[in-house]
Protein backbone atom coordinates (compact mmCIF):
# COMPACT_ATOMS: atom_id res chain seq x y z
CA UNK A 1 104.02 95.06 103.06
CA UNK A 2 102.38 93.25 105.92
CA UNK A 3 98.80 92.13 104.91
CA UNK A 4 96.37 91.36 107.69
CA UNK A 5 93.19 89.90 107.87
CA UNK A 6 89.84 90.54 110.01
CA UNK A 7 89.45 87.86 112.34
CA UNK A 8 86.75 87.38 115.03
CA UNK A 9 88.84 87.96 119.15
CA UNK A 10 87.64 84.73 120.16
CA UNK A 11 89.15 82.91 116.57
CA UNK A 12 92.57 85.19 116.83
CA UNK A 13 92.99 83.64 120.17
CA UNK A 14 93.22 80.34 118.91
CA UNK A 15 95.25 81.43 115.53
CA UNK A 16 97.30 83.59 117.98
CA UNK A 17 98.76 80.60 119.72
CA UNK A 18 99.39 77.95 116.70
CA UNK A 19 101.20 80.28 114.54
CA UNK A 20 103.56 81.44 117.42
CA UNK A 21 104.29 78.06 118.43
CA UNK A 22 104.83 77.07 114.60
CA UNK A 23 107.00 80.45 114.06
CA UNK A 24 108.78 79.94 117.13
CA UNK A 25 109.42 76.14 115.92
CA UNK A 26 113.21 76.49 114.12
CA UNK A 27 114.94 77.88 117.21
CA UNK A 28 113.26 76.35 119.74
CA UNK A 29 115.17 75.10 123.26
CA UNK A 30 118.16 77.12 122.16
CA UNK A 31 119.52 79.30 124.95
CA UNK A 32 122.09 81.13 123.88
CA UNK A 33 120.72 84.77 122.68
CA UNK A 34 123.74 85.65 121.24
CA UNK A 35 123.67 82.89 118.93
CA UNK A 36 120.26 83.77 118.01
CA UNK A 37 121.16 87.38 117.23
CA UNK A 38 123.89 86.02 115.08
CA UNK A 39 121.48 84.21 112.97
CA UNK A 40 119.53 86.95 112.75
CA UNK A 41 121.57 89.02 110.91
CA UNK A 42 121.30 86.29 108.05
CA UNK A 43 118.13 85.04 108.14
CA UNK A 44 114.47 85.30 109.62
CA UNK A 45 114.05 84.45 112.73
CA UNK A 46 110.35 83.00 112.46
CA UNK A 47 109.31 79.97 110.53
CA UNK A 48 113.02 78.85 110.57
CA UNK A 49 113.38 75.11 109.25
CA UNK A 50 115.45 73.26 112.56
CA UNK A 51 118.72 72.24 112.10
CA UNK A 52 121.26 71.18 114.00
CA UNK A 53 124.32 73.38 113.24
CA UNK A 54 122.34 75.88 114.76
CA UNK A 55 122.70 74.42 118.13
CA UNK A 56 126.25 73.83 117.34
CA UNK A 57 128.93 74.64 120.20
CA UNK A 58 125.76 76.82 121.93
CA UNK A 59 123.33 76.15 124.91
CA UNK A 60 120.83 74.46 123.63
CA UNK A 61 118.82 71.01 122.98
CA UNK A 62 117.85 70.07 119.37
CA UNK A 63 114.78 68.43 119.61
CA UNK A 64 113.01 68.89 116.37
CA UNK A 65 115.22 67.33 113.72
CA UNK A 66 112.53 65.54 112.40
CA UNK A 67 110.06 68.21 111.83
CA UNK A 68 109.27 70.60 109.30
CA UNK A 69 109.17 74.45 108.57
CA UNK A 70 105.28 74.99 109.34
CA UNK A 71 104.59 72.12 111.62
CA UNK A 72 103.49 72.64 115.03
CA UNK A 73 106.39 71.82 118.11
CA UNK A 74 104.40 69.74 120.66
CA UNK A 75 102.61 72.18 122.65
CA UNK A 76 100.62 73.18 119.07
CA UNK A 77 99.92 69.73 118.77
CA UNK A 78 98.32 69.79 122.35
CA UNK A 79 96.57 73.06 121.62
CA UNK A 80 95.45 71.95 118.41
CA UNK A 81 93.86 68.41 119.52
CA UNK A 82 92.01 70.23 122.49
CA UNK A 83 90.53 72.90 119.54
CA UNK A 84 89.42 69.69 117.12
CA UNK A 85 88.07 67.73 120.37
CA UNK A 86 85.84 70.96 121.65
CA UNK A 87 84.74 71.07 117.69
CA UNK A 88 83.73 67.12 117.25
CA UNK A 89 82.29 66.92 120.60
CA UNK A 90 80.49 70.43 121.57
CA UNK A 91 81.91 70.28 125.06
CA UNK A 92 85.08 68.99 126.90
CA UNK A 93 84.77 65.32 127.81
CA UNK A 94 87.34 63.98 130.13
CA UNK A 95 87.72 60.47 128.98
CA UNK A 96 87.55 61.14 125.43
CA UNK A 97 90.39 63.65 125.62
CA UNK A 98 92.15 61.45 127.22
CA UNK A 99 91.68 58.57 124.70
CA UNK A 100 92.35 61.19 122.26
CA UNK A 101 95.49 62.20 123.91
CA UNK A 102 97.01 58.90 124.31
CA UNK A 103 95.95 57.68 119.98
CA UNK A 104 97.46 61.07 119.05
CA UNK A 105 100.96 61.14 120.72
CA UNK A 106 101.25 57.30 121.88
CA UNK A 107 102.89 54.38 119.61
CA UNK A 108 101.59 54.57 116.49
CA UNK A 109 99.74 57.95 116.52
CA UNK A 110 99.81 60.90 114.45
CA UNK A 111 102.10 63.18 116.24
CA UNK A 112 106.19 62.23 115.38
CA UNK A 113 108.71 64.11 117.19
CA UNK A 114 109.77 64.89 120.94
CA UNK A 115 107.79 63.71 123.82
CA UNK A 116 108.19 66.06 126.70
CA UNK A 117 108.45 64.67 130.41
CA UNK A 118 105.08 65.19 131.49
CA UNK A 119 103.26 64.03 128.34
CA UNK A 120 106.07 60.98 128.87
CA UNK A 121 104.53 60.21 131.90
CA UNK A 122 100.97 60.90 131.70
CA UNK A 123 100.86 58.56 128.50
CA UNK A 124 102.79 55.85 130.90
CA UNK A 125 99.53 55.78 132.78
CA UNK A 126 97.10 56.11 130.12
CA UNK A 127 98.57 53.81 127.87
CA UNK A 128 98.38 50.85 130.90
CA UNK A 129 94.14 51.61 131.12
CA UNK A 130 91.30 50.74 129.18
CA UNK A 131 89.13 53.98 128.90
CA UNK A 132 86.46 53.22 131.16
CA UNK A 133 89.32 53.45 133.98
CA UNK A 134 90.94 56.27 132.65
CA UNK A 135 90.99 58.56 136.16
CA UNK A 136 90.41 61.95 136.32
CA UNK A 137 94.48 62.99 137.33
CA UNK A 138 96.32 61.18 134.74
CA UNK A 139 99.14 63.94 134.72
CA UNK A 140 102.47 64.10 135.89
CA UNK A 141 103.55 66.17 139.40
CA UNK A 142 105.34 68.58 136.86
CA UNK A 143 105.22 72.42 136.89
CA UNK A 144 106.35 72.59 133.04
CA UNK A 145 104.78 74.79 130.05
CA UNK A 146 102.40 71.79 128.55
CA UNK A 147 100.25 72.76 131.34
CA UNK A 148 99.29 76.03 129.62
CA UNK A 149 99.03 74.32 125.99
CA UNK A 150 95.14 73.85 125.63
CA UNK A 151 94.37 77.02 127.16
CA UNK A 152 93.59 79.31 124.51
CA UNK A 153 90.99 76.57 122.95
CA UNK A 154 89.39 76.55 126.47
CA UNK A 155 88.77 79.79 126.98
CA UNK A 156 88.21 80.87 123.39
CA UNK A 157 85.52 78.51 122.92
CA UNK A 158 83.56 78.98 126.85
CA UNK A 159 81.04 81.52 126.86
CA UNK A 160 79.64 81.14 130.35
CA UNK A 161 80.65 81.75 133.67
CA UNK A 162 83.90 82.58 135.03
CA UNK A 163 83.93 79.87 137.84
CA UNK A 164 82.51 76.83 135.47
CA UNK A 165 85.51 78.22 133.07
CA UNK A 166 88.34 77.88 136.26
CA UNK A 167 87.02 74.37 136.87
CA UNK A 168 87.25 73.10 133.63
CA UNK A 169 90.27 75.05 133.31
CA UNK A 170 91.92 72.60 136.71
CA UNK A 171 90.76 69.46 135.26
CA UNK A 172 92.53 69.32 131.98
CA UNK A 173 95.51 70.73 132.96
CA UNK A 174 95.77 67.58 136.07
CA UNK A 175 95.20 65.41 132.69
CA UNK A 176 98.76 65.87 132.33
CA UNK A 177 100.36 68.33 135.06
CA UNK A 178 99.22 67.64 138.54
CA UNK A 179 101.03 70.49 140.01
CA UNK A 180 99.48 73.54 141.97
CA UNK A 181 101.82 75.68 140.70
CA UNK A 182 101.09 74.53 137.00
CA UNK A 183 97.46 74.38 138.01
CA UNK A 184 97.73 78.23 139.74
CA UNK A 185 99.52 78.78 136.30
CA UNK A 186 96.65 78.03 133.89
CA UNK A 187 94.41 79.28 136.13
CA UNK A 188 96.08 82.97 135.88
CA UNK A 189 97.10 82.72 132.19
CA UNK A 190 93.37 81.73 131.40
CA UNK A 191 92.07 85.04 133.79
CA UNK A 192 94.12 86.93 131.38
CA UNK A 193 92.71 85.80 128.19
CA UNK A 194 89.53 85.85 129.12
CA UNK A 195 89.49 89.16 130.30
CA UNK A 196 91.14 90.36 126.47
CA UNK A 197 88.14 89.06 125.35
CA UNK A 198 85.62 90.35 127.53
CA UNK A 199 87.51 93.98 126.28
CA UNK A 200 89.69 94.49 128.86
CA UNK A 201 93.08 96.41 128.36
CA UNK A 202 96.54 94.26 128.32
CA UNK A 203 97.36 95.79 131.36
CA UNK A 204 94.31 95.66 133.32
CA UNK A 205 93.50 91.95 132.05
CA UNK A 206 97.30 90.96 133.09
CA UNK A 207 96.97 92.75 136.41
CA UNK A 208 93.59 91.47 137.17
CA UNK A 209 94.83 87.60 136.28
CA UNK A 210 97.34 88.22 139.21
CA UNK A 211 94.26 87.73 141.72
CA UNK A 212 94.49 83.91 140.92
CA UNK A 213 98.17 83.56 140.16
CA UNK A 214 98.84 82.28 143.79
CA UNK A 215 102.04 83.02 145.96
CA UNK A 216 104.47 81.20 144.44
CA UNK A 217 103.98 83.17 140.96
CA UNK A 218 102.20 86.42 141.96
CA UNK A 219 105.73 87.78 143.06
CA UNK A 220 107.61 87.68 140.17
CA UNK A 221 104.47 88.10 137.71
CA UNK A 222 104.56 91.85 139.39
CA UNK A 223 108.19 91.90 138.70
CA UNK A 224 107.44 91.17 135.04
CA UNK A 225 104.55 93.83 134.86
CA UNK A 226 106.79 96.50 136.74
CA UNK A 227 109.74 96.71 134.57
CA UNK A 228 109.03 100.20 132.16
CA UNK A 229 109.67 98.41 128.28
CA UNK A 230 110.38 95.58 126.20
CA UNK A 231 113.45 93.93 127.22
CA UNK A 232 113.02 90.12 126.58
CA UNK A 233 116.68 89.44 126.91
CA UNK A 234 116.51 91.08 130.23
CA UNK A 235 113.26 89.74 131.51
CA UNK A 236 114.85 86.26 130.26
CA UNK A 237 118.04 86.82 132.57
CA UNK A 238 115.51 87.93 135.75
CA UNK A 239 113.32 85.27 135.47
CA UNK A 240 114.44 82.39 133.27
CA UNK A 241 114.02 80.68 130.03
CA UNK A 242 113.19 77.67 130.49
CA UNK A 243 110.81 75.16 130.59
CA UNK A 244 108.99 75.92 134.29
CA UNK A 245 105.86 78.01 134.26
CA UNK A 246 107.44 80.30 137.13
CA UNK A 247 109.99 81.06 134.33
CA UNK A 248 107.96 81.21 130.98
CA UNK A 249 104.96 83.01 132.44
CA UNK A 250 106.79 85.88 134.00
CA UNK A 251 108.57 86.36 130.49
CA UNK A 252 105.17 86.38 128.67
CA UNK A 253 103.42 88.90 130.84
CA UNK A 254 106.35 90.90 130.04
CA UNK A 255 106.60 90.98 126.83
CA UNK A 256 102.69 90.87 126.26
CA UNK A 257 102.46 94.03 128.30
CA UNK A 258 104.84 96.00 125.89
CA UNK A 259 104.75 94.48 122.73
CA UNK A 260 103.00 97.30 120.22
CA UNK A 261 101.60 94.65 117.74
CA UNK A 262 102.51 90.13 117.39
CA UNK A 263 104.89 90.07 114.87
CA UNK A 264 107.08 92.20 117.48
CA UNK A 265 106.06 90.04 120.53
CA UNK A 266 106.92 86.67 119.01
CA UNK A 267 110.15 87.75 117.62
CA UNK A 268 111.33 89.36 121.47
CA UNK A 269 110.04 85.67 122.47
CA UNK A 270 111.89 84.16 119.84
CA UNK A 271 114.95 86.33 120.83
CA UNK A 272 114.64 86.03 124.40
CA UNK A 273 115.86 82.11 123.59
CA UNK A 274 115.09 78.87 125.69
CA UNK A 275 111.56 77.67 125.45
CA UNK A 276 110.07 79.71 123.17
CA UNK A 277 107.32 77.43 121.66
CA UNK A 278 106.41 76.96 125.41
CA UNK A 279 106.11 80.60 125.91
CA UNK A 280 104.59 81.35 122.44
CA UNK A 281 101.05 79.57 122.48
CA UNK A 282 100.24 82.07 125.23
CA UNK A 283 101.45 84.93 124.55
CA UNK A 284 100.52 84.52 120.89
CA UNK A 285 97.23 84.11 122.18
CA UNK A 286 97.02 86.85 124.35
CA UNK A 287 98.29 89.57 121.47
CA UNK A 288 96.57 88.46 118.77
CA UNK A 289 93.07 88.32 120.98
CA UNK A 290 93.93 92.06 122.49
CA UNK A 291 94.66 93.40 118.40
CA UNK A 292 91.65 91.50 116.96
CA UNK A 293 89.24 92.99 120.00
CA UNK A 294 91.09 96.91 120.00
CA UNK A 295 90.90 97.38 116.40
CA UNK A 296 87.97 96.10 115.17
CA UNK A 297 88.66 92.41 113.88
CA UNK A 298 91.87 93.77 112.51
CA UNK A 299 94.43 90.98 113.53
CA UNK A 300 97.84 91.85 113.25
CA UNK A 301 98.81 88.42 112.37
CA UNK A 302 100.82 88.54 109.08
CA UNK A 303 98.33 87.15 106.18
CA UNK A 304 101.69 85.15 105.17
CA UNK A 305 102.18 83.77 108.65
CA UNK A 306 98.88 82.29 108.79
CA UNK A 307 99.46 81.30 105.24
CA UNK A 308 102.47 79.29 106.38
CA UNK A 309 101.18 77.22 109.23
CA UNK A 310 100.93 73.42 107.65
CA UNK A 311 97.60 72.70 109.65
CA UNK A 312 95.44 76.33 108.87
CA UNK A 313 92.90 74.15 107.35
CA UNK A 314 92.18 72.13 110.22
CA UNK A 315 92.37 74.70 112.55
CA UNK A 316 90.00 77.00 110.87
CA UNK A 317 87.47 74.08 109.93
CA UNK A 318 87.60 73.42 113.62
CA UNK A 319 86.98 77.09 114.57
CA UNK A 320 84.45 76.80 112.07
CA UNK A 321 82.57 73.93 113.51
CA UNK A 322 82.90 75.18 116.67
């Protein structure tokens, strides 16, 4: 039996995205969904301790051998730190993220495991400046998934207008991805939640986000909205599974627009291979919001999900603060 929990839209949002990233953790970067299926017929997919000889002879990069079963992949860790810097200092402030950013996964900090290219590069430049000359682009020209990571914590946690929310939205993603795609990216995946929590629909919040999606995206994010029912695997041959936001983007509108409840959209994600944790802090974000705000408070994230995410306390004492 499932147990769920009542949890406020704006709180689910934020939940939403750390426990999908955390689920998706054990099969992450693995790109072969055959090999996946395979594994499913033995095991769970979610919350799957990493190991290597499940790469073995398959597609795939191991990058988390030295993490564990519950710990965040490093999008969560970017997701999280944005959600405990909103709580300790009421509103975003550039340099201090940025100061933040670079203690947390530079030399030394808290955060051991894979460094992705842009987070590579943007701590390059951040780690050569003293914080007074921190500038306000610090990020790589790179259209990857980290550019989506702090979303959710953005938007969850801005209550006033829509255009103060898009420019806030710009600045922290060219903190690490200065990219118009990734910055059109954000900009459309943060439409989206925002209108799930202002009690739009999935479909009409998803369609609506397209406005701002820009022409490189807009294209295949119809393509993703068009096709008739959940086919991960197939959205994941149409438009990719890997790291780009023109890839992972498509796949979460897709699967968002289908999925019935989140256990069933972060497994499809899960099964749909490749960058999965990239994918999941959206989408996870997105479904959990749209369940919490439908039915009441009710999320439909498993009570023993949440219960297995190593940093729930911190989370919810930031959500708390907040």
């Amino acid at each position: 039996m499932n147990t769920h929990i009542l949890i406020n839209p704006d709180v689910a949002a934020i939940l939403g995205a750390l426990v999908a990233d955390a689920a998706s953790l054990g099969l992450h970067w693995l790109y072969d969904p055959v090999r996946i299926a395979e594994i499913e017929k033995d095991a769970e997919l979610v919350f799957r301790q990493p190991h290597a000889a499940d790469y073995a002879g398959s597609s795939g990069f191991f990058a988390h051998g030295s993490r564990q079963v519950g710990e965040s992949s490093g999008y969560g860790e970017v997701c999280l730190l944005m959600l405990k810097h909103l709580a300790k200092h009421g509103e975003f402030n550039r340099a201090a993220y940025q100061l933040e950013f670079r203690t947390h996964f530079g030399p030394g900090g808290e955060y051991v495991g894979y460094i992705d290219s842009p987070t590579r590069q943007t701590l390059r430049i951040l780690l050569s400046l003293d914080t007074a000359s921190f500038p306000e682009i610090s990020g790589a020209d790179d259209d990857q998934m980290p550019a989506l990571a702090a979303i959710p914590a953005l938007v969850a946690t801005h209550h006033g207008a829509y255009d103060a929310l898009m420019q806030r939205v710009k600045e922290v993603v060219r903190i690490t991805n200065n990219n118009e795609i990734a910055v059109s990216a954000a900009c459309c995946a943060a439409t989206a939640l925002q209108g799930i929590l202002s009690g739009k629909s999935m479909t009409q919040a998803l369609t609506d986000a397209l406005a701002v999606a820009g022409e490189v995206l807009k294209p295949t994010l119809e393509q993703a909205l068009a096709m008739e029912a959940l086919d991960s695997l197939s959205a994941a041959k149409s438009f990719g599974s890997a790291c780009h936001v023109t890839e992972g983007l498509p796949l979460v509108f897709h699967i968002a627009r289908h999925a019935p409840d989140y256990t069933t959209a972060i497994k499809a994600n899960i099964r749909a291979g490749g960058d999965s944790c990239g994918r999941a802090i959206m989408l996870g974000a997105l479904v959990a919001a749209h369940q919490a705000k439908q039915q009441n408070l009710a999320s439909s994230i498993p009570l023993y999900w949440l219960a297995r995410f190593r940093k729930l306390a911190i989370a919810a004492e930031a959500c708390e603060r907040i």
